[in-house]
C-alpha atoms as a PDB file:
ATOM      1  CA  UNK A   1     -40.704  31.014 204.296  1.00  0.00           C
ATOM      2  CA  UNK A   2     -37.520  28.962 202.879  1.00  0.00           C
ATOM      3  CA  UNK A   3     -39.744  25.660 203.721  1.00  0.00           C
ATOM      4  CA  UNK A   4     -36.512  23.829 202.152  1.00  0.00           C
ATOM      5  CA  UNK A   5     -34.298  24.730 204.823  1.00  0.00           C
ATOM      6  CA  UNK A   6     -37.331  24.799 207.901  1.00  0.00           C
ATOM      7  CA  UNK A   7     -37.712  21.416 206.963  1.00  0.00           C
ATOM      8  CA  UNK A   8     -33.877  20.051 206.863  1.00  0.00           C
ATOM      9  CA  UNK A   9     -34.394  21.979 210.057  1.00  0.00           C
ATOM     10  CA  UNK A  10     -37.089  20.024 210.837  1.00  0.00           C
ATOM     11  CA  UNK A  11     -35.459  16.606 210.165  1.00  0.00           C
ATOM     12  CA  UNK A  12     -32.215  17.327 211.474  1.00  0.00           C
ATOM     13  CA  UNK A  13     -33.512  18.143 214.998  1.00  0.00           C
ATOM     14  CA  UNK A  14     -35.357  14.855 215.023  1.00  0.00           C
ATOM     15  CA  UNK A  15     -32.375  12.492 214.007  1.00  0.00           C
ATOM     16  CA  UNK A  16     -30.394  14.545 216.214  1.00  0.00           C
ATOM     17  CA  UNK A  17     -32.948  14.365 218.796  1.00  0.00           C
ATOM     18  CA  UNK A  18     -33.696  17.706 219.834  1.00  0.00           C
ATOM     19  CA  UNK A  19     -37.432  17.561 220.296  1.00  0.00           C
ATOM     20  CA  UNK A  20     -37.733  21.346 221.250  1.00  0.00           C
ATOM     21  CA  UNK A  21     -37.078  22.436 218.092  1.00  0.00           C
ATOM     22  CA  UNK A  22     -38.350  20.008 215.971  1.00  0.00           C
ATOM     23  CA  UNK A  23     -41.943  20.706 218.088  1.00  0.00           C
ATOM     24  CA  UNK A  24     -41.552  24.305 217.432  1.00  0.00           C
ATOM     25  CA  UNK A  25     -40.693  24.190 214.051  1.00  0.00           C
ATOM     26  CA  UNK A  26     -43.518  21.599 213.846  1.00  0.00           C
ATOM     27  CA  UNK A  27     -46.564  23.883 215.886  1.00  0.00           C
ATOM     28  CA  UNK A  28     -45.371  26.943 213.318  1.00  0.00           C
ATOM     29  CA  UNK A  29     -46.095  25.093 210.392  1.00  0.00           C
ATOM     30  CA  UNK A  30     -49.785  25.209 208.256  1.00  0.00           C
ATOM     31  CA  UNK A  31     -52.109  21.538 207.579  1.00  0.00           C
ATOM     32  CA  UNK A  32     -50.307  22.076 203.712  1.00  0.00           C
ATOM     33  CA  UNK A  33     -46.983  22.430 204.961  1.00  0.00           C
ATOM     34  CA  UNK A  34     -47.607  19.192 207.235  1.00  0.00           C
ATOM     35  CA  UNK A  35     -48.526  16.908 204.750  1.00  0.00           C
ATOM     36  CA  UNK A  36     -44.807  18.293 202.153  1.00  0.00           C
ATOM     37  CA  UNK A  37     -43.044  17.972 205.655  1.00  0.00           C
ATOM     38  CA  UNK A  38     -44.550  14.056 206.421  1.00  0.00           C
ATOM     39  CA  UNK A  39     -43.211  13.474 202.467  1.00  0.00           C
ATOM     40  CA  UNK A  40     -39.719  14.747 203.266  1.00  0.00           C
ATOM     41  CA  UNK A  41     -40.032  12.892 206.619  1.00  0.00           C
ATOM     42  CA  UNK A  42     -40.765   9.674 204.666  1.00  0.00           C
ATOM     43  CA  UNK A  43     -38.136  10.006 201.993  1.00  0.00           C
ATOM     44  CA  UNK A  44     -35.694  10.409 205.132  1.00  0.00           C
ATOM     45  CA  UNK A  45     -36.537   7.402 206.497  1.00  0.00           C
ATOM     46  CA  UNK A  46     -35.920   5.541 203.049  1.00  0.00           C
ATOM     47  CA  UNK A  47     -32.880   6.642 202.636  1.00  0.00           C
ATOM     48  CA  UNK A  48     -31.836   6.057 206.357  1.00  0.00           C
ATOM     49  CA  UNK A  49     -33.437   2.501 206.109  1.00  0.00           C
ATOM     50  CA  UNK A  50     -31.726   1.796 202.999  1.00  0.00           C
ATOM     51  CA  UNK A  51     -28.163   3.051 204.375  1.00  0.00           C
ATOM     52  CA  UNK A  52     -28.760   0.997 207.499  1.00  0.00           C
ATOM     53  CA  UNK A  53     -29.671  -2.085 205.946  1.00  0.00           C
ATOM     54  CA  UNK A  54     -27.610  -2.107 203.130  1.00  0.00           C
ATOM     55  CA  UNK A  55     -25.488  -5.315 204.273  1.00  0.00           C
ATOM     56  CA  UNK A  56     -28.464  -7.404 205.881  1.00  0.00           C
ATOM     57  CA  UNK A  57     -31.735  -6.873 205.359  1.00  0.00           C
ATOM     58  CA  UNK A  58     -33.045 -10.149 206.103  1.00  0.00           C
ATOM     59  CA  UNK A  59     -36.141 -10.693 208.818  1.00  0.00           C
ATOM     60  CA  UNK A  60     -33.754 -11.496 211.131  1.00  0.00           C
ATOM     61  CA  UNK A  61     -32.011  -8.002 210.903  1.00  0.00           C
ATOM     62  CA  UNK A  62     -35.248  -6.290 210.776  1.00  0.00           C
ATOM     63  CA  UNK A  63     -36.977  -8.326 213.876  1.00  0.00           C
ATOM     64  CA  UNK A  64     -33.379  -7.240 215.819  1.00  0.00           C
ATOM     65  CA  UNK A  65     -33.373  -3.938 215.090  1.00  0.00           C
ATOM     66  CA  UNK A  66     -37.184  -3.536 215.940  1.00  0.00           C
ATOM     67  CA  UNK A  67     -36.455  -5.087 219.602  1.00  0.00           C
ATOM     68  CA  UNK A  68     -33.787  -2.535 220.169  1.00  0.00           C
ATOM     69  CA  UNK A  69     -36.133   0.278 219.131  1.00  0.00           C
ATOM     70  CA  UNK A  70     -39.101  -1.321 221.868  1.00  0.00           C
ATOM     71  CA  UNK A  71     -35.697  -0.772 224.148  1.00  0.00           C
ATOM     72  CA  UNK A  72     -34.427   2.404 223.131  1.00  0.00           C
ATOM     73  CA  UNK A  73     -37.903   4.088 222.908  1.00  0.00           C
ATOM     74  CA  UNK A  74     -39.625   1.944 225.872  1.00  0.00           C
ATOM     75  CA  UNK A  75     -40.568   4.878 227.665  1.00  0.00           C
ATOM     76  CA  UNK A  76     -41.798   7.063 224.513  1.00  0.00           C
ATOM     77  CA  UNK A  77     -45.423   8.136 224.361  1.00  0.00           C
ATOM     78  CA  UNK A  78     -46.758   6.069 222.467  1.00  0.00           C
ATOM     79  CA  UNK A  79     -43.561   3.440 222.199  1.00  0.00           C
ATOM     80  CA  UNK A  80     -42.900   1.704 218.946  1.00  0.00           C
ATOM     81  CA  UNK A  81     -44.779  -1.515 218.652  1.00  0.00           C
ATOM     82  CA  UNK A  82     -42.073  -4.217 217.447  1.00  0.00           C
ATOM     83  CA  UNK A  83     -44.258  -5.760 214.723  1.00  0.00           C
ATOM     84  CA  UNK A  84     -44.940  -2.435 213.112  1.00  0.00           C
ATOM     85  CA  UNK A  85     -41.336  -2.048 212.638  1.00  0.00           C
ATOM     86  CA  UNK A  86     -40.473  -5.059 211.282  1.00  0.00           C
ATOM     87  CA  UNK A  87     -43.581  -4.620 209.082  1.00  0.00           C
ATOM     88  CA  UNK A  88     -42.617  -1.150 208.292  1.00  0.00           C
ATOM     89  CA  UNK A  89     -38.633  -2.343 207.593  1.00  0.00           C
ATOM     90  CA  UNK A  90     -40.134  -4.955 205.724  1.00  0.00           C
ATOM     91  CA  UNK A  91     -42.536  -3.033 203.504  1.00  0.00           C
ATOM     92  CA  UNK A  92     -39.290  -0.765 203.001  1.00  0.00           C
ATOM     93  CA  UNK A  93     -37.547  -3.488 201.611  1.00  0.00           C
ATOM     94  CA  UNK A  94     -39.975  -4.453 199.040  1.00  0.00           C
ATOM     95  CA  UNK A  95     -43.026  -6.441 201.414  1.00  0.00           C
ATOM     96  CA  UNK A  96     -45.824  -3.439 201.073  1.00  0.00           C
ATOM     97  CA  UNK A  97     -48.595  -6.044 201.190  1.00  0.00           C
ATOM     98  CA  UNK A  98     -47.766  -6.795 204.696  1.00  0.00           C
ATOM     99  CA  UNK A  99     -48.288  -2.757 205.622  1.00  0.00           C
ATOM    100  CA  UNK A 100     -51.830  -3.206 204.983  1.00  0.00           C
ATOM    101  CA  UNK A 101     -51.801  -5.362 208.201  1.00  0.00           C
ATOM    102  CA  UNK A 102     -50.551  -2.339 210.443  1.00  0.00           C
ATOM    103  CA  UNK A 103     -52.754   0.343 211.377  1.00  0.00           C
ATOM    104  CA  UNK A 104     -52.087   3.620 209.283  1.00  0.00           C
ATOM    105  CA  UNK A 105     -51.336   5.462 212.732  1.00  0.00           C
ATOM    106  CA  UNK A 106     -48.961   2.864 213.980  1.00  0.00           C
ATOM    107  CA  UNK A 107     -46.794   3.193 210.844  1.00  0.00           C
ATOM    108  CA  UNK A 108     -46.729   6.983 210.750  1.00  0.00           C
ATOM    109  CA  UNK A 109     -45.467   7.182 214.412  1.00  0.00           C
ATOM    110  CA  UNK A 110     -42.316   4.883 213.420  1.00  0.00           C
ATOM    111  CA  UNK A 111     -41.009   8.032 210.820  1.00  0.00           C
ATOM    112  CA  UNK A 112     -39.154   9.842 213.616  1.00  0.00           C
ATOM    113  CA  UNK A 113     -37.565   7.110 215.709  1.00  0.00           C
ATOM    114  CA  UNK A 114     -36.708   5.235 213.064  1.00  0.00           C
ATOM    115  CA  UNK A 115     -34.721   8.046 211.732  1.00  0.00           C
ATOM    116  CA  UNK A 116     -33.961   8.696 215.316  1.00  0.00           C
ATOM    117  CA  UNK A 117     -32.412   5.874 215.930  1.00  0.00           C
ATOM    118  CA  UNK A 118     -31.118   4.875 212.482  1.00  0.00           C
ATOM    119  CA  UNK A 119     -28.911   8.031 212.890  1.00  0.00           C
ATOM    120  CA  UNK A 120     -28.054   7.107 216.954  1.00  0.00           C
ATOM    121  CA  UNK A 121     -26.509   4.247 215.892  1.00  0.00           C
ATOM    122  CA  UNK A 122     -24.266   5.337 212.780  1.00  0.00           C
ATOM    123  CA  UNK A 123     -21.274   7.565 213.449  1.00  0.00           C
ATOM    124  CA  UNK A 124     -21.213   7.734 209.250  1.00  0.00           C
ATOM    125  CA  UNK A 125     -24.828   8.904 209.249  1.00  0.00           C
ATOM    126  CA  UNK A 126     -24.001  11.690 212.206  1.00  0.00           C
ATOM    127  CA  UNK A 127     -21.448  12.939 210.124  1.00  0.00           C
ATOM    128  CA  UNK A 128     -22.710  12.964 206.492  1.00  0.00           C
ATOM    129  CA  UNK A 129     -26.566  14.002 207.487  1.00  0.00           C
ATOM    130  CA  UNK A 130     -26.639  16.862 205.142  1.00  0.00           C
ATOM    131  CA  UNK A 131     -26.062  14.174 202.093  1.00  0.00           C
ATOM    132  CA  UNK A 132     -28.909  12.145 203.402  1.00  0.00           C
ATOM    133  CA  UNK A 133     -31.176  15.297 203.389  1.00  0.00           C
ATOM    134  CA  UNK A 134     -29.710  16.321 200.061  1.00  0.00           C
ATOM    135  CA  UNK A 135     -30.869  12.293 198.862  1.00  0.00           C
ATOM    136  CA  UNK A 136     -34.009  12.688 200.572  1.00  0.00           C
ATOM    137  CA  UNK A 137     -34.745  15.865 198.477  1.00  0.00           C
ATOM    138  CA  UNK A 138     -34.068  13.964 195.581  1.00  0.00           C
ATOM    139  CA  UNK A 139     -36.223  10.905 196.004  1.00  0.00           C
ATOM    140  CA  UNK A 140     -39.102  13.652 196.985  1.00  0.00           C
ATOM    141  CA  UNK A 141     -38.149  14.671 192.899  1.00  0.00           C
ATOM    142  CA  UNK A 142     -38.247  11.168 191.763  1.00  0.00           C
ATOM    143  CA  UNK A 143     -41.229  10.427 193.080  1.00  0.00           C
ATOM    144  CA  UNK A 144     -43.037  13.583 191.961  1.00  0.00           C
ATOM    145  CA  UNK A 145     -42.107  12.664 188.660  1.00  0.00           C
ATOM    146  CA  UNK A 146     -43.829   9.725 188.953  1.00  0.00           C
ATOM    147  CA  UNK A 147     -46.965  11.094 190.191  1.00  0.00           C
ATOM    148  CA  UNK A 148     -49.718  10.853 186.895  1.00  0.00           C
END
């Protein structure tokens, strides 16, 4: 298995929102290959996060952007709670104290709309996605590296 490429596969379908295949892909995959595939996941949603609040990342532009997401995602199972976004944003952007205030499973929920809808919303993103999975790959290095 080129786990690599299943799980640009992976990713891709998400932002791109085809939830077939990212479920298949998903229910094919082993507990190991779950845990590298929440990692690459995560270091998508940095580098998503980082792109789309490169130019404002104040509490203003994360509270926004977390009451379009209760909007866009209002009839997802569970939807997005608003203050784990912002938290989440927030922890993104340097805050990680407050992400000890969210509940562990209402944070990992957020990885694939976020990334959703990070990508929804950005033409640029749409376009270039293979260079965010390419970055993504290498903050997955970076932080391996700094693992003791």
């Amino acid at each position: 298995m080129n786990e690599p490429a299943i799980f640009r596969d992976a990713i891709r379908a998400v932002a791109f929102g085809d939830g077939a295949t990212a479920r298949r892909i998903h229910d094919d995959l082993d507990e190991a290959a779950h845990e590298r595939l929440f990692a690459f996941a995560i270091a998508v949603m940095s580098v998503c996060i980082e792109h789309r609040f490169a130019e404002d990342a104040t509490h203003e532009a994360f509270r926004a952007f977390a009451n379009e997401m209760r909007e866009d995602f209002r009839d997802a199972d569970p939807p997005p709670k608003p203050l784990a976004v912002e938290v989440v944003l927030r922890g993104f952007a340097g805050e990680d104290h407050l992400l000890d205030e969210i509940p562990v499973e209402d944070q990992t929920v957020l990885r694939y709309p976020l990334i959703r809808k990070i990508v929804a919303d950005d033409p640029e993103l749409q376009a270039g996605f293979d260079g965010v999975l390419d970055q993504a790959e290498a903050l997955l290095e970076a932080w391996a590296e700094q693992e003791p």
